[in-house]
N, C-alpha and C. Protein backbone atom coordinates (compact mmCIF):
# COMPACT_ATOMS: atom_id res chain seq x y z
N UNK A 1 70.31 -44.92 227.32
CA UNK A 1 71.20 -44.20 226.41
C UNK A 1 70.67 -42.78 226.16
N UNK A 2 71.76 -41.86 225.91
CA UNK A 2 71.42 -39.97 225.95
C UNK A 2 71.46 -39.91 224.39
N UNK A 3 70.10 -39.96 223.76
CA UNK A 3 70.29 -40.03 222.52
C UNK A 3 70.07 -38.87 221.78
N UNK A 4 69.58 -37.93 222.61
CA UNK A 4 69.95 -36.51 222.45
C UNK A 4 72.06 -35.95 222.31
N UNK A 5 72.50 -36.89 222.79
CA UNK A 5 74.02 -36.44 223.29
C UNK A 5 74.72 -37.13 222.01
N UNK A 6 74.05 -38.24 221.79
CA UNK A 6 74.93 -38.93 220.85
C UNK A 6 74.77 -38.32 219.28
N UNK A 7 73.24 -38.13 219.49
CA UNK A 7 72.98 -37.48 217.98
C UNK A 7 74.31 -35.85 217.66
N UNK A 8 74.37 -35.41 218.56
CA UNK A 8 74.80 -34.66 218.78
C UNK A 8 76.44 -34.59 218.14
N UNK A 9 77.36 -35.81 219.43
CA UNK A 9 78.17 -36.40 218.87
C UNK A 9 78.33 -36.80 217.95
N UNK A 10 77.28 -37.23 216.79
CA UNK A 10 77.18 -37.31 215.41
C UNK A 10 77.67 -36.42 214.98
N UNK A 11 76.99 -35.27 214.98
CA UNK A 11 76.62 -33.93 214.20
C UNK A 11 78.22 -33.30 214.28
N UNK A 12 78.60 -33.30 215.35
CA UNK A 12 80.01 -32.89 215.70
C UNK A 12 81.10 -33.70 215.03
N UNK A 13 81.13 -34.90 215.26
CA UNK A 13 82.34 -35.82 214.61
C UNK A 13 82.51 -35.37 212.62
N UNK A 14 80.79 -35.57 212.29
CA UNK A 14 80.61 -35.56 210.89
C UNK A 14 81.72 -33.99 210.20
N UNK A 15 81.69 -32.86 211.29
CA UNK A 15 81.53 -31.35 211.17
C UNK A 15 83.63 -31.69 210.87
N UNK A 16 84.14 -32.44 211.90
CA UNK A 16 85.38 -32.09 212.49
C UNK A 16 85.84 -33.38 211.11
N UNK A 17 85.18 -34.42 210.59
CA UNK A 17 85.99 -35.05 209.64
C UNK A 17 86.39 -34.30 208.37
N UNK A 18 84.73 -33.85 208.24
CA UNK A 18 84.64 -33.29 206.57
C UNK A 18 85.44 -32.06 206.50
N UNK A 19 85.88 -31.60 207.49
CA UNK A 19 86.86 -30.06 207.39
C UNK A 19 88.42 -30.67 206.84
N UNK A 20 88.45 -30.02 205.71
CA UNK A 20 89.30 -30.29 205.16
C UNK A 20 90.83 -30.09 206.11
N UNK A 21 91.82 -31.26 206.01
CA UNK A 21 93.17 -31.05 206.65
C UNK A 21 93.57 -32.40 205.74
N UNK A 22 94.91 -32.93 206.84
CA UNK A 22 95.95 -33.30 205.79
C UNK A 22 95.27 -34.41 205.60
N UNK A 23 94.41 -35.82 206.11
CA UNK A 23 94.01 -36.63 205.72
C UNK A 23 92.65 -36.70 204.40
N UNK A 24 92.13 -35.59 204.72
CA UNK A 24 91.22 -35.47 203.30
C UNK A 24 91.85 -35.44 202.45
N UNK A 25 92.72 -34.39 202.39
CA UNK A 25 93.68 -33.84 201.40
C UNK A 25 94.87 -34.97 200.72
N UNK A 26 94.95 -35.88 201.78
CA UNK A 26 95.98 -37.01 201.19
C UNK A 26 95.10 -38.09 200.41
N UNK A 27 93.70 -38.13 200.87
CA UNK A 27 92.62 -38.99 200.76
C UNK A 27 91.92 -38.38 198.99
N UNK A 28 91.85 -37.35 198.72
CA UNK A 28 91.38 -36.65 197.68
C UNK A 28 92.72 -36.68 196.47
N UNK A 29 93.78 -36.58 196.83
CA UNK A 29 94.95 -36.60 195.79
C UNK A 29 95.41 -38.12 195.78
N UNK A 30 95.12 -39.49 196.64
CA UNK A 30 95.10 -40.37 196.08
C UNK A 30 94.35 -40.79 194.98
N UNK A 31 92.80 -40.27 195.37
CA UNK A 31 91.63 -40.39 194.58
C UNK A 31 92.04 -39.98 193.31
N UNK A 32 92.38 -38.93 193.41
CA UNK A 32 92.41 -38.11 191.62
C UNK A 32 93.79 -39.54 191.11
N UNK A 33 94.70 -39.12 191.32
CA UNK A 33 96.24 -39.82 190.66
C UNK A 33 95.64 -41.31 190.64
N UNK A 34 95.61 -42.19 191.79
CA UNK A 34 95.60 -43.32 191.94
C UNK A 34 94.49 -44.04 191.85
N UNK A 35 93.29 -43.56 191.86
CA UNK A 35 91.63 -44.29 191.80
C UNK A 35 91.36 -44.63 192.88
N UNK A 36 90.20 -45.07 192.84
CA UNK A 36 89.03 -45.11 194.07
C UNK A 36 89.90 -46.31 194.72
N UNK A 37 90.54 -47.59 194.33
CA UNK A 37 90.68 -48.34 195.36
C UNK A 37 91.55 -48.08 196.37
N UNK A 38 93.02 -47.51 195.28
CA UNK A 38 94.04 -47.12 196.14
C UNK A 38 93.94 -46.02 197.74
N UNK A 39 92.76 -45.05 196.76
CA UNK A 39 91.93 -44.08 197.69
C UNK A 39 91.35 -44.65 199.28
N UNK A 40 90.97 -45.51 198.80
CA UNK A 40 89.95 -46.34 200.13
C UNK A 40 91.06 -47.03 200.47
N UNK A 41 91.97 -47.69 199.84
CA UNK A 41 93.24 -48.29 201.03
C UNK A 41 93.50 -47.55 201.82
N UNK A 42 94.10 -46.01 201.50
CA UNK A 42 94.38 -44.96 202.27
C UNK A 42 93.49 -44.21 203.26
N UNK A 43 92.32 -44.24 203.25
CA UNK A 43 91.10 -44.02 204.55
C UNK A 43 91.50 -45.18 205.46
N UNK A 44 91.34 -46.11 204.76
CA UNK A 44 91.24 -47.66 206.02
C UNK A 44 92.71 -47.14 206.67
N UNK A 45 93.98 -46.90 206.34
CA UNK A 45 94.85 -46.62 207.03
C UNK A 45 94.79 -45.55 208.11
N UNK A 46 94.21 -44.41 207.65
CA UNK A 46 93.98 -42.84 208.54
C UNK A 46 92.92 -43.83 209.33
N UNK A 47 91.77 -44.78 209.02
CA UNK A 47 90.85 -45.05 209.88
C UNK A 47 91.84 -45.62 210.81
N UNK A 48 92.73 -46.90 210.53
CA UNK A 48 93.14 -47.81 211.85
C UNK A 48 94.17 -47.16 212.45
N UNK A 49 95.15 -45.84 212.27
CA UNK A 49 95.46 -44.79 213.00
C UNK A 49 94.44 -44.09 213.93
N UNK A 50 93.24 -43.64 213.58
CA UNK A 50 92.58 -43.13 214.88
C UNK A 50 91.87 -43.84 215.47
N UNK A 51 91.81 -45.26 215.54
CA UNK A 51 91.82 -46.07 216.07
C UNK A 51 92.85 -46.37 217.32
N UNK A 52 93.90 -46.82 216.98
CA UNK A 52 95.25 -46.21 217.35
C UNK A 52 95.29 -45.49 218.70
N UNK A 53 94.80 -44.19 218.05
CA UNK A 53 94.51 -42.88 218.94
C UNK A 53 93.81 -42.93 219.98
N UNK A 54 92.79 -43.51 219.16
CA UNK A 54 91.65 -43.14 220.13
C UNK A 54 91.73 -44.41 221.13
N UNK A 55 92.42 -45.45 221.26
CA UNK A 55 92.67 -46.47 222.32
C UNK A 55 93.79 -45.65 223.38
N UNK A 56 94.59 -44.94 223.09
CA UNK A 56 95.44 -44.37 223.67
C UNK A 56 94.48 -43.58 224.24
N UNK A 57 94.06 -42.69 224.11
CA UNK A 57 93.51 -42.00 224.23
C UNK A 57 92.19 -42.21 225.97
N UNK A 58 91.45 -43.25 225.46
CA UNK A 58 90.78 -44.01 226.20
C UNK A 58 91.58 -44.36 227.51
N UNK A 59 92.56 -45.17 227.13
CA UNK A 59 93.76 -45.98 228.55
C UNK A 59 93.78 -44.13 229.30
N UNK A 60 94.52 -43.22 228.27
CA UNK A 60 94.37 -42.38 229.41
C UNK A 60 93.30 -41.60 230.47
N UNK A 61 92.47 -41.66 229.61
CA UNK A 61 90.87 -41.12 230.79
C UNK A 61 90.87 -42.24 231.55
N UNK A 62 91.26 -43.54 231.18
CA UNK A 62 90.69 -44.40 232.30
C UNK A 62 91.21 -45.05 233.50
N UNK A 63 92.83 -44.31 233.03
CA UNK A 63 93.69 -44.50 234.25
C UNK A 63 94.32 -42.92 234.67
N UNK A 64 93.67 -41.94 233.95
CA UNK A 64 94.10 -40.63 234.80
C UNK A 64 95.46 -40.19 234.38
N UNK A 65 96.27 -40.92 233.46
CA UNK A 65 97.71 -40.66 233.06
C UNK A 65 97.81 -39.76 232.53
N UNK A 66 99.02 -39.18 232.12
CA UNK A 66 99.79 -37.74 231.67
C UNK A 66 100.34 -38.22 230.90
N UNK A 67 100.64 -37.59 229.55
CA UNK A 67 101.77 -37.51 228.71
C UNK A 67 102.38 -36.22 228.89
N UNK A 68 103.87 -35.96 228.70
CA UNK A 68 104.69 -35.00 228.82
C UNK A 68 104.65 -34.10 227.51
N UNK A 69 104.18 -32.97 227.92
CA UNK A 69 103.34 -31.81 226.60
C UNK A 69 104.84 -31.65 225.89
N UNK A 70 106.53 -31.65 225.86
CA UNK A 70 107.08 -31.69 225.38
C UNK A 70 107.95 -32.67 224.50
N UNK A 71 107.90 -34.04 225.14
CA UNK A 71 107.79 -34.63 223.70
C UNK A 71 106.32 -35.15 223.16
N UNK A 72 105.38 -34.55 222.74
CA UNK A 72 104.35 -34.45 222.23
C UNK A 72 104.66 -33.59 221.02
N UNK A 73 105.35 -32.60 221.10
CA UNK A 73 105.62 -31.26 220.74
C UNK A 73 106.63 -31.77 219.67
N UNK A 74 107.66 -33.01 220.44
CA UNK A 74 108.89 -33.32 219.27
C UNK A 74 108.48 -34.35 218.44
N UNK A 75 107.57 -34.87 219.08
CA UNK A 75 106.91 -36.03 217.58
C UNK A 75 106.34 -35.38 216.99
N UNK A 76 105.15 -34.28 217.20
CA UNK A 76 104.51 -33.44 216.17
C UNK A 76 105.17 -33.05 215.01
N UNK A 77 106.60 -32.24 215.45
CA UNK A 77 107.56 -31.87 214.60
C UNK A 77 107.77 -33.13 213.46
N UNK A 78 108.37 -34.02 213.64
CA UNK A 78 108.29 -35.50 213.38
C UNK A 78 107.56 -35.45 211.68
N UNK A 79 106.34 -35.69 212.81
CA UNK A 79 104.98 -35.64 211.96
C UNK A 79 104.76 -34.45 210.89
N UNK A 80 105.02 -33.50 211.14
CA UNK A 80 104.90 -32.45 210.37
C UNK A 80 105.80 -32.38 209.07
N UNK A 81 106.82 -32.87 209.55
CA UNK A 81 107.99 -33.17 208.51
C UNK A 81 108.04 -34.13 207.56
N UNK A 82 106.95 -35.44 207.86
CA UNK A 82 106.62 -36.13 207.26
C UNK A 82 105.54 -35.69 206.10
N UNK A 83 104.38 -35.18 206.54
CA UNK A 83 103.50 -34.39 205.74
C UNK A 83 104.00 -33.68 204.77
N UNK A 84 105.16 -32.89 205.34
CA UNK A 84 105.52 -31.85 203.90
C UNK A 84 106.38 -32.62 203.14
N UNK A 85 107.17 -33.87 203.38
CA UNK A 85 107.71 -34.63 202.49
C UNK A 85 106.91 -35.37 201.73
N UNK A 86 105.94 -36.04 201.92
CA UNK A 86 104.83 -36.32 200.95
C UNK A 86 104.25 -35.21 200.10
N UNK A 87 103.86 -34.02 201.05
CA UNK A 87 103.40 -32.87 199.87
C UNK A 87 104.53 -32.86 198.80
N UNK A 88 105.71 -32.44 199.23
CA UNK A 88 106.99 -32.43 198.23
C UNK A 88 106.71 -33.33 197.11
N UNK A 89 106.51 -34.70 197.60
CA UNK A 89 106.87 -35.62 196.52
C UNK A 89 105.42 -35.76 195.58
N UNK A 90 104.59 -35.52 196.36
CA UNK A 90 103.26 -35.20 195.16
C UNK A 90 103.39 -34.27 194.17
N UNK A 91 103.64 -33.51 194.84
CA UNK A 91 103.54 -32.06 194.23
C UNK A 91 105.01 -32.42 192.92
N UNK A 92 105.85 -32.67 192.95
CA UNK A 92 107.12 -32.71 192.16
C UNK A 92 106.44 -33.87 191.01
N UNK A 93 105.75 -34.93 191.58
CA UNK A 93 105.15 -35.82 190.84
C UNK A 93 104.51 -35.37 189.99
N UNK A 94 103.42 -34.68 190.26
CA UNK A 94 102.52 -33.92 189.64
C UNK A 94 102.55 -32.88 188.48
N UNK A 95 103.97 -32.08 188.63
CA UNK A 95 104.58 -30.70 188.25
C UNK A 95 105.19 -32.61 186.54
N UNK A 96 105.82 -33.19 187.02
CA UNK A 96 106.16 -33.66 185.93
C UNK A 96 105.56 -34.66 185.11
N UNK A 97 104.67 -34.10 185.12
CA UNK A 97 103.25 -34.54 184.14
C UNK A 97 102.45 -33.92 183.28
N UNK A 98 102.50 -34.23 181.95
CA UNK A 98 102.44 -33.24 181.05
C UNK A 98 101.30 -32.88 181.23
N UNK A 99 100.13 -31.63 180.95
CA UNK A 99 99.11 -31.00 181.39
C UNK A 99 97.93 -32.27 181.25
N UNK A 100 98.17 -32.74 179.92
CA UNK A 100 96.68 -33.58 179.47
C UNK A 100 97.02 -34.76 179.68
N UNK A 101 97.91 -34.94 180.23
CA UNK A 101 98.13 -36.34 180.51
C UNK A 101 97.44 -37.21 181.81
N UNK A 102 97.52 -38.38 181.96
CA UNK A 102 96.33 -39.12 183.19
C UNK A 102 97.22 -39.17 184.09
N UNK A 103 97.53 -38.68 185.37
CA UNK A 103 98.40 -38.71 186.34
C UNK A 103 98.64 -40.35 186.68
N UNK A 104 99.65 -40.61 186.73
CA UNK A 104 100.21 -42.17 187.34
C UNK A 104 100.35 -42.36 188.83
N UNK A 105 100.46 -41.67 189.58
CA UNK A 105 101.25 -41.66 190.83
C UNK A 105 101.46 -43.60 191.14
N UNK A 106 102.29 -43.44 191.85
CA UNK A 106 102.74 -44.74 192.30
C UNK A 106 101.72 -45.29 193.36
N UNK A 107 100.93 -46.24 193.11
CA UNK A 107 99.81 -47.08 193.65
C UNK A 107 100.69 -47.95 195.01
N UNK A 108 101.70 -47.85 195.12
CA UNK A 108 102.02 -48.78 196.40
C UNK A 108 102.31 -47.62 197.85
N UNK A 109 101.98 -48.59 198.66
CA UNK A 109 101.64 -48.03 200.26
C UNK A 109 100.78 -47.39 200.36
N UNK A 110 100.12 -47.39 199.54
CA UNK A 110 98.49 -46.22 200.36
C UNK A 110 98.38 -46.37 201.75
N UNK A 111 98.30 -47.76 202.11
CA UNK A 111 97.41 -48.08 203.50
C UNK A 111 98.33 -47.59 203.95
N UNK A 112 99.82 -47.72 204.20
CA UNK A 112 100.79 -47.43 204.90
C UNK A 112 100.82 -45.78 205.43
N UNK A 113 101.00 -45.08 204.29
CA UNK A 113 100.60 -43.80 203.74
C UNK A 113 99.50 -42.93 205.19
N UNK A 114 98.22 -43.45 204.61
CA UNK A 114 97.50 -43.57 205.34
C UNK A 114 97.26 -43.71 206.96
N UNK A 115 97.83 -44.55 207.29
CA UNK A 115 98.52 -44.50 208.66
C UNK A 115 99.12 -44.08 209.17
N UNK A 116 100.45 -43.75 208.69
CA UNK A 116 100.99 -42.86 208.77
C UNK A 116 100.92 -41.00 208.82
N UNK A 117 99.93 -40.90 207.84
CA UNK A 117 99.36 -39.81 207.68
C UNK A 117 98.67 -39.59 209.49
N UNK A 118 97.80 -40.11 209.86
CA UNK A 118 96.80 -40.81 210.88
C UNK A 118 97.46 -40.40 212.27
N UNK A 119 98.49 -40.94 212.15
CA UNK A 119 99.77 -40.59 213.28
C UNK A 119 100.85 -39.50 213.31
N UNK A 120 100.81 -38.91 212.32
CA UNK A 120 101.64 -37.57 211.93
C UNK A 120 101.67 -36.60 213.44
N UNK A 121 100.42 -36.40 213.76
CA UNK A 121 100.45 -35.39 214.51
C UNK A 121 99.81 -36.29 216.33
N UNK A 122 100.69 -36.73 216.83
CA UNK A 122 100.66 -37.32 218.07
C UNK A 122 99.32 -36.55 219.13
N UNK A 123 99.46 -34.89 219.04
CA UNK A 123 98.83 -34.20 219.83
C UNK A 123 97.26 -34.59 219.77
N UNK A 124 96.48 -35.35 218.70
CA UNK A 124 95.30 -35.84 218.41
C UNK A 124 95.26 -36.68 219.70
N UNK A 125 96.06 -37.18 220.28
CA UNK A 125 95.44 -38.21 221.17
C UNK A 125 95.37 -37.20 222.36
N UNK A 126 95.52 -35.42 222.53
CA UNK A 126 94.93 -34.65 223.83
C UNK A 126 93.86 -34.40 222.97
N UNK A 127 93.38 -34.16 221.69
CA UNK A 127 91.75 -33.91 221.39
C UNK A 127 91.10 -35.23 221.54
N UNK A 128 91.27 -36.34 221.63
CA UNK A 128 90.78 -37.55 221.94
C UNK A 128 90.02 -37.51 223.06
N UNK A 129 91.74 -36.80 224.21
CA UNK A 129 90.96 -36.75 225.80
C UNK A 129 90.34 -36.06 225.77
N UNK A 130 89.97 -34.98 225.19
CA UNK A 130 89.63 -33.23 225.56
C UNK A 130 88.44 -33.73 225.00
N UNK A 131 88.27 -34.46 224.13
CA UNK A 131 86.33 -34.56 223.23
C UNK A 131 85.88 -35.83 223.74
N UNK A 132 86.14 -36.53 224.22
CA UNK A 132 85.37 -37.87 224.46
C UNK A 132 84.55 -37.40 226.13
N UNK A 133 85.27 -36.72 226.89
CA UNK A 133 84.79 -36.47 227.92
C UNK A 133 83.49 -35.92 228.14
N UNK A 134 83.73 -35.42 227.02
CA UNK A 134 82.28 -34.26 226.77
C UNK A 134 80.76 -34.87 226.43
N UNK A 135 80.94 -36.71 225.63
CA UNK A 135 80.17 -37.37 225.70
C UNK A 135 80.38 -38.34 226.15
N UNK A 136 80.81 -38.57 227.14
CA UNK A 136 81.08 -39.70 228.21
C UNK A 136 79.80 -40.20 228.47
N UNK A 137 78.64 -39.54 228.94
CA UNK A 137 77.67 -39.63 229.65
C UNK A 137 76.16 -40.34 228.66
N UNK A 138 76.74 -40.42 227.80
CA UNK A 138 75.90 -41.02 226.49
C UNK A 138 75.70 -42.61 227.19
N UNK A 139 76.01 -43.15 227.94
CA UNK A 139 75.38 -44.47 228.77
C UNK A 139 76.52 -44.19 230.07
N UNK A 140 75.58 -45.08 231.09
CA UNK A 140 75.94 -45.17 232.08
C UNK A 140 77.17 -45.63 232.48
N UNK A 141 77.70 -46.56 231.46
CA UNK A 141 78.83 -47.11 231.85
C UNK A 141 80.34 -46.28 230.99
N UNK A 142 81.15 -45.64 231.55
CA UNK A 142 82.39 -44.82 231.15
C UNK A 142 82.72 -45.88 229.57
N UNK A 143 82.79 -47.47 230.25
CA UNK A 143 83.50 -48.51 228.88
C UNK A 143 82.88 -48.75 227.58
N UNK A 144 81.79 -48.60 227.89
CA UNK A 144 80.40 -48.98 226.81
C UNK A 144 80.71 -47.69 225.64
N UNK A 145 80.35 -46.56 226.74
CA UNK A 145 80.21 -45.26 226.08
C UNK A 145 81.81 -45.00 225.13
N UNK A 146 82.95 -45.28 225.95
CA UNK A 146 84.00 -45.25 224.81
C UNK A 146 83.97 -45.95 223.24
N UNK A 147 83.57 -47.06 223.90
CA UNK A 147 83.46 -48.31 222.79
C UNK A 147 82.57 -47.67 221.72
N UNK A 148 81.23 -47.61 222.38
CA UNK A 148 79.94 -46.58 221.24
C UNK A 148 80.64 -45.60 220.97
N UNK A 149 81.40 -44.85 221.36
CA UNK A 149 81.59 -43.06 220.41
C UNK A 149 82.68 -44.03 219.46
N UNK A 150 83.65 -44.46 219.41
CA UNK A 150 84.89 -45.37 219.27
C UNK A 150 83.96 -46.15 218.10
N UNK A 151 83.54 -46.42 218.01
CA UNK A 151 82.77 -47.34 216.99
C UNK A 151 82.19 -46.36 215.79
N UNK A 152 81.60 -45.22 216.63
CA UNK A 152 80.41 -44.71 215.80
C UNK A 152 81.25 -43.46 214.74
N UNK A 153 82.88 -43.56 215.43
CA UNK A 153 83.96 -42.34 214.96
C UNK A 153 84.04 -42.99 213.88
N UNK A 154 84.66 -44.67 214.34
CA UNK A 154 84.82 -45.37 212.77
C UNK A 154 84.47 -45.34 211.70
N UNK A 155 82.94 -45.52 212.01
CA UNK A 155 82.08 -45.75 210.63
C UNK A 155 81.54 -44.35 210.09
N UNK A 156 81.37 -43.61 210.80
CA UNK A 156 81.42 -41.92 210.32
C UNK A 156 82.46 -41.55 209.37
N UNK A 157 83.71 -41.84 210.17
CA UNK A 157 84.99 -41.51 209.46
C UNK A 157 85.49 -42.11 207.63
N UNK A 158 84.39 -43.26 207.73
CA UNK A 158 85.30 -44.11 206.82
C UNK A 158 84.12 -43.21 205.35
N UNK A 159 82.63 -43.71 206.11
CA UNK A 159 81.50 -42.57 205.43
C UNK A 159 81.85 -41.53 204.71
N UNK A 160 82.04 -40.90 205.39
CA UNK A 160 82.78 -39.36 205.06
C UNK A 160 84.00 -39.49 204.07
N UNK A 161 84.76 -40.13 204.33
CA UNK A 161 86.00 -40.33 203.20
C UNK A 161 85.76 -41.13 202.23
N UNK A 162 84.83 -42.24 202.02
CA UNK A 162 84.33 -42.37 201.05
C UNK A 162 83.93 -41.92 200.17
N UNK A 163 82.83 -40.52 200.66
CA UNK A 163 82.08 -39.80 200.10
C UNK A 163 82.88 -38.81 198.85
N UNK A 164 84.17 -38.23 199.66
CA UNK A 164 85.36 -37.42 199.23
C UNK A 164 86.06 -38.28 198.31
N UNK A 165 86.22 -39.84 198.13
CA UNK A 165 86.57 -40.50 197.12
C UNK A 165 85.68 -40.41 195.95
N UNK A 166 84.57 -40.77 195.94
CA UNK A 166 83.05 -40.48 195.34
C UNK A 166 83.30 -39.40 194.27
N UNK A 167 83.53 -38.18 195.36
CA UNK A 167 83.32 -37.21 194.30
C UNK A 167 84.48 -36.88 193.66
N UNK A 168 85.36 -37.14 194.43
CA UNK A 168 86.22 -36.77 193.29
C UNK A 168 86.69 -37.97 192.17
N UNK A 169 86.67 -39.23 192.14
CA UNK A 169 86.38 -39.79 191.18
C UNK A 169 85.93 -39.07 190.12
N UNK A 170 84.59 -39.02 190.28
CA UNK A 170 83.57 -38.30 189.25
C UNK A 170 83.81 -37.25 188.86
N UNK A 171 84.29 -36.35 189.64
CA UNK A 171 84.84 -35.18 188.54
C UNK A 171 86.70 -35.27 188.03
N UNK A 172 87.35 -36.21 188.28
CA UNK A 172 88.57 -36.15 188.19
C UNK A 172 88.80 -36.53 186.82
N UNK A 173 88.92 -35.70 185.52
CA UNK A 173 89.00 -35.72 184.08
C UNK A 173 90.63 -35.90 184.34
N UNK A 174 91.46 -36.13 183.38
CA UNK A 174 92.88 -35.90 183.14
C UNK A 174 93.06 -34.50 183.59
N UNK A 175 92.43 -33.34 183.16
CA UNK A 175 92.83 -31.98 183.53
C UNK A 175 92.70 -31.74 184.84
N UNK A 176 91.60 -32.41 185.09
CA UNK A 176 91.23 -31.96 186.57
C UNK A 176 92.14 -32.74 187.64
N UNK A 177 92.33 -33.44 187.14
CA UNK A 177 93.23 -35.12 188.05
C UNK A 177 94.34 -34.10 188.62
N UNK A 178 95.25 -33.35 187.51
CA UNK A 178 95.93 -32.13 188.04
C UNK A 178 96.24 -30.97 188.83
N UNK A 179 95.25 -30.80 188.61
CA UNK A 179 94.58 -29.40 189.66
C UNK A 179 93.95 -30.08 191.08
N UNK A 180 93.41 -31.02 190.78
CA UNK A 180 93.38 -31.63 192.54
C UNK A 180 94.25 -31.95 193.20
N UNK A 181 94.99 -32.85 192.00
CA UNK A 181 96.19 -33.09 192.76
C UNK A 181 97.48 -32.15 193.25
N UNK A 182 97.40 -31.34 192.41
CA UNK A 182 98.44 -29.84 192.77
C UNK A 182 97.58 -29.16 193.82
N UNK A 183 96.06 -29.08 194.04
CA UNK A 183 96.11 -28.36 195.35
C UNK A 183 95.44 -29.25 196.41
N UNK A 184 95.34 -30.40 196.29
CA UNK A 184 95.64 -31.23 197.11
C UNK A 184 97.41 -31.15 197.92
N UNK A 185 98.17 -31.49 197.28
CA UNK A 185 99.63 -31.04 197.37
C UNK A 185 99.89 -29.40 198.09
N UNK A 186 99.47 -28.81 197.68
CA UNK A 186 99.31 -27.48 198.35
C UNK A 186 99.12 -27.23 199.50
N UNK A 187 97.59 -27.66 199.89
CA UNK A 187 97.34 -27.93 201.15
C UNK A 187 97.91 -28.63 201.95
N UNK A 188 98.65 -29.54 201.73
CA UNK A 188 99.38 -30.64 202.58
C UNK A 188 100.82 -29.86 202.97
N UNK A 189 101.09 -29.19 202.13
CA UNK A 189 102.53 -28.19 202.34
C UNK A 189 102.01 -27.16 203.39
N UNK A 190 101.06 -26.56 203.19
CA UNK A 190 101.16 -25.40 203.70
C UNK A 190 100.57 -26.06 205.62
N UNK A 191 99.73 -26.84 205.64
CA UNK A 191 99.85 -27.44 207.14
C UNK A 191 100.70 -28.30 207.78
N UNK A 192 101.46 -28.67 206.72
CA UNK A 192 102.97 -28.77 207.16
C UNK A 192 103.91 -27.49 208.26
N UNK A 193 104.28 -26.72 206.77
CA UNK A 193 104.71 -25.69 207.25
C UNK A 193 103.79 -24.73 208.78
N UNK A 194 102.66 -24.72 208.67
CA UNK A 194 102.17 -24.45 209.87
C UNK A 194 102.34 -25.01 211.23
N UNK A 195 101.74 -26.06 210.75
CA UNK A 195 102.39 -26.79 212.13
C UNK A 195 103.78 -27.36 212.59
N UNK A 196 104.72 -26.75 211.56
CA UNK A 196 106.08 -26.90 212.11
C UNK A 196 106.66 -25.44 212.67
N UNK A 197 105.89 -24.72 212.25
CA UNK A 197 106.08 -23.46 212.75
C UNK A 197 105.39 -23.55 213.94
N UNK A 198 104.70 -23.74 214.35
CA UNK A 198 103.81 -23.47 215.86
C UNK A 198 104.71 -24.53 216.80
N UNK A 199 104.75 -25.60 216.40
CA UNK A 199 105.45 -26.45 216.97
C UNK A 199 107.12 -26.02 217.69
N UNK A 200 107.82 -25.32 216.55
CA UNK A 200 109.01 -24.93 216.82
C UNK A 200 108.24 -23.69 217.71
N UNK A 201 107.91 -22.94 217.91
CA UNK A 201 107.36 -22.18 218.86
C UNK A 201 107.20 -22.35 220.09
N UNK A 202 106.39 -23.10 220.19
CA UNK A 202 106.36 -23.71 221.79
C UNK A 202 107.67 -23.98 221.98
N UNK A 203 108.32 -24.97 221.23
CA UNK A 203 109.91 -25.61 221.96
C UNK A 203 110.25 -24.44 222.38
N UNK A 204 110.48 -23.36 221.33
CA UNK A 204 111.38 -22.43 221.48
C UNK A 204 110.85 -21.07 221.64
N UNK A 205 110.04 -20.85 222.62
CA UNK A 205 108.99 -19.83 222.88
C UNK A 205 109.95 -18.30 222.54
């Protein structure tokens, strides 16, 4: 085993979770509104989505297949549209809640949520192909080595979003529960709107 490569692959996976996008961001505004459990339903969902992915992902390095870069492009859209409808409905949630009050949000579908969230953006399964290749070579065998990065994404991933439940627990007062959750909501709009803009771009160069 290249345990120089894998540490590595560590260092990298840890870098690309903790950067904030729409699954932190959905993962951090459950936390504040809904509490730590509902929170961790919603990781386990984004987790068994790139799971998901990353099996797709795999079948294709290992049989050489193509997906067609244009409907890639129309599920993204999809996906994108989904994101900003959840931002919407947080954010509207949020706005009608009196300042000092303990945010309620509705505790059902996290996991769903979550998964969904996970799958929003289809094009994750060409960074799947595009990054696994790069530590392929972490054991000798192509299957092993999927399985190990594939394993080690998991438990990184879930780590890491834990951690982001953690803290914001702990600082999430009634006032604050607000303000995370409004720019939690924020963020989820505005990479919405981005990536429906880039998206409609390509279609429509």
């Amino acid at each position: 085993m290249n345990t120089a490569l894998l540490l590595t692959y560590a260092l990298t996976v840890t870098l690309l979770i903790a950067t904030p996008g729409p699954v932190v961001a959905l993962v951090v505004n459950t936390a504040a509104s809904a509490g730590r459990r509902q929170a961790l339903m919603t990781a386990v969902g984004t987790n068994g989505a790139s799971l998901v992915l990353i099996a797709l992902a795999a079948g294709l390095i290992l049989t050489s297949a193509a997906i067609a870069p244009h409907l890639l492009t129309a599920l993204s859209l999809v996906g994108c549209l989904f994101i900003g409808y959840l931002a919407i409905a947080s954010l509207r949630q949020t706005l009608a809640q009196k300042a000092d009050a303990v945010v309620t949000a509705s505790t059902r579908g996290s996991l769903w949520k979550g998964f969904a969230i996970g799958l929003s953006n289809p094009k994750d399964i060409l960074f799947f192909v595009a990054f696994f290749p790069q530590f392929i070579q972490v054991t000798t065998d192509t299957s092993y080595s999927l399985l190990l990065l594939s394993l080690l994404w998991t438990v990184m991933d879930l780590a890491i979003l834990s951690l982001y439940i953690l803290l914001t627990s702990k600082l999430a007062t009634p006032q604050r529960q607000r303000l995370i959750s409004l720019t939690s909501g924020i963020v989820l709009l505005l990479i919405a709107a981005a990536g429906l803009l880039y998206n409609l771009h390509v279609l429509w160069p």
